[in-house]
Protein backbone atom coordinates (compact mmCIF):
# COMPACT_ATOMS: atom_id res chain seq x y z
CA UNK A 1 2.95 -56.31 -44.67
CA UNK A 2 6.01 -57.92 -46.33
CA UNK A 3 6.47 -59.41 -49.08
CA UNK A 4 5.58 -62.90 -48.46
CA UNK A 5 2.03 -61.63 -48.14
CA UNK A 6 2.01 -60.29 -51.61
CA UNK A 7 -0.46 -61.05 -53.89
CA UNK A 8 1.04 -62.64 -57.44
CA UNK A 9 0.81 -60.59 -60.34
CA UNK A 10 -0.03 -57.21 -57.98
CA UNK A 11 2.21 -54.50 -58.18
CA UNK A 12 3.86 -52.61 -54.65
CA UNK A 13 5.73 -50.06 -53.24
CA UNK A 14 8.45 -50.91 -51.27
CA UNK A 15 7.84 -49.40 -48.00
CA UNK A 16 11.60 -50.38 -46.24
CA UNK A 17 13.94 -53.16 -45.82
CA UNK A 18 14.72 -54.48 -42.54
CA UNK A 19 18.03 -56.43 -42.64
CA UNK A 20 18.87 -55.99 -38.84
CA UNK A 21 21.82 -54.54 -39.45
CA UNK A 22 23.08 -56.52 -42.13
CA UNK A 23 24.91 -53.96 -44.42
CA UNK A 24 26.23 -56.84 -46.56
CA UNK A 25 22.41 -58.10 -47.28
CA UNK A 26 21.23 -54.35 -47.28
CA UNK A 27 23.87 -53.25 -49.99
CA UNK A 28 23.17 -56.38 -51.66
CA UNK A 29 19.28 -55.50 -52.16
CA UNK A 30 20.06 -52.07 -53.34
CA UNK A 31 22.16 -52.77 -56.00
CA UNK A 32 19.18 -55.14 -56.97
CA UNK A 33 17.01 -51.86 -56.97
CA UNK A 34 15.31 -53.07 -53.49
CA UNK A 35 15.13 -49.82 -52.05
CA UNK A 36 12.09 -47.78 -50.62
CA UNK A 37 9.71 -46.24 -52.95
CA UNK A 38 10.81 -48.54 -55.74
CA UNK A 39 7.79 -50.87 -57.40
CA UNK A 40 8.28 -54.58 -57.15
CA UNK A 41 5.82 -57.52 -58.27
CA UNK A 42 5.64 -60.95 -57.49
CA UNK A 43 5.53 -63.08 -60.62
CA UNK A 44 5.71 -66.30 -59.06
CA UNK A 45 5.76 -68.35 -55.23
CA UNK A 46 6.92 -71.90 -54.85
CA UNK A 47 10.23 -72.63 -52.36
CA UNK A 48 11.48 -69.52 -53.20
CA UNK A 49 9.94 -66.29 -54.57
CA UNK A 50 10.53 -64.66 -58.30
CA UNK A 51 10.17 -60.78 -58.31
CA UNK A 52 10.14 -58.02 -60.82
CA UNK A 53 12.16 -54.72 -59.85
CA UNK A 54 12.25 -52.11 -62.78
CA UNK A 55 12.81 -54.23 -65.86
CA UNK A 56 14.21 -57.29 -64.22
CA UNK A 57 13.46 -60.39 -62.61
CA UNK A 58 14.84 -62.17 -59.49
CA UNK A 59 14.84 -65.37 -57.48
CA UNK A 60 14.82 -64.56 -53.50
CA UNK A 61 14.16 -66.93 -50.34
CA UNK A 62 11.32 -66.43 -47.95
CA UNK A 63 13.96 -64.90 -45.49
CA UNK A 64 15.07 -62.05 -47.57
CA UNK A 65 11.16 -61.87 -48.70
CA UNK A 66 10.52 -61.27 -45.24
CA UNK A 67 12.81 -58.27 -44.58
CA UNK A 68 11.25 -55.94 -47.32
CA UNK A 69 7.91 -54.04 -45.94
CA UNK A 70 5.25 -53.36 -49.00
């Protein structure tokens, strides 16, 4: 399941992140905090989706949504 299937408001463990290779994107999520076995909650889904990781909150696209397994 990734995280475009995430219910709002539910909080899940981050299972992996599949950036195909893409260390740019992949170091880019880590510093984030994107990173298996980390908790991250969807607080809101329009055009783009607005996560919680630890104590802060970010605005990602469906794209990168879809590379992180939950």
């Amino acid at each position: 399941m990734t995280l475009l299937d995430a219910e709002l408001g539910t909080e899940y463990i981050i299972k992996g992140v599949d950036t195909q290779g893409d260390e740019e994107l992949e170091s880019f999520l880590f510093s984030l905090g994107c990173y298996s076995g980390e908790a991250i909650t969807v607080v809101d889904k329009r055009t783009n989706l607005v996560v919680s990781i630890k104590d802060a909150r970010y605005n990602i696209d469906p794209e990168l949504a879809n590379a992180i397994t939950i």
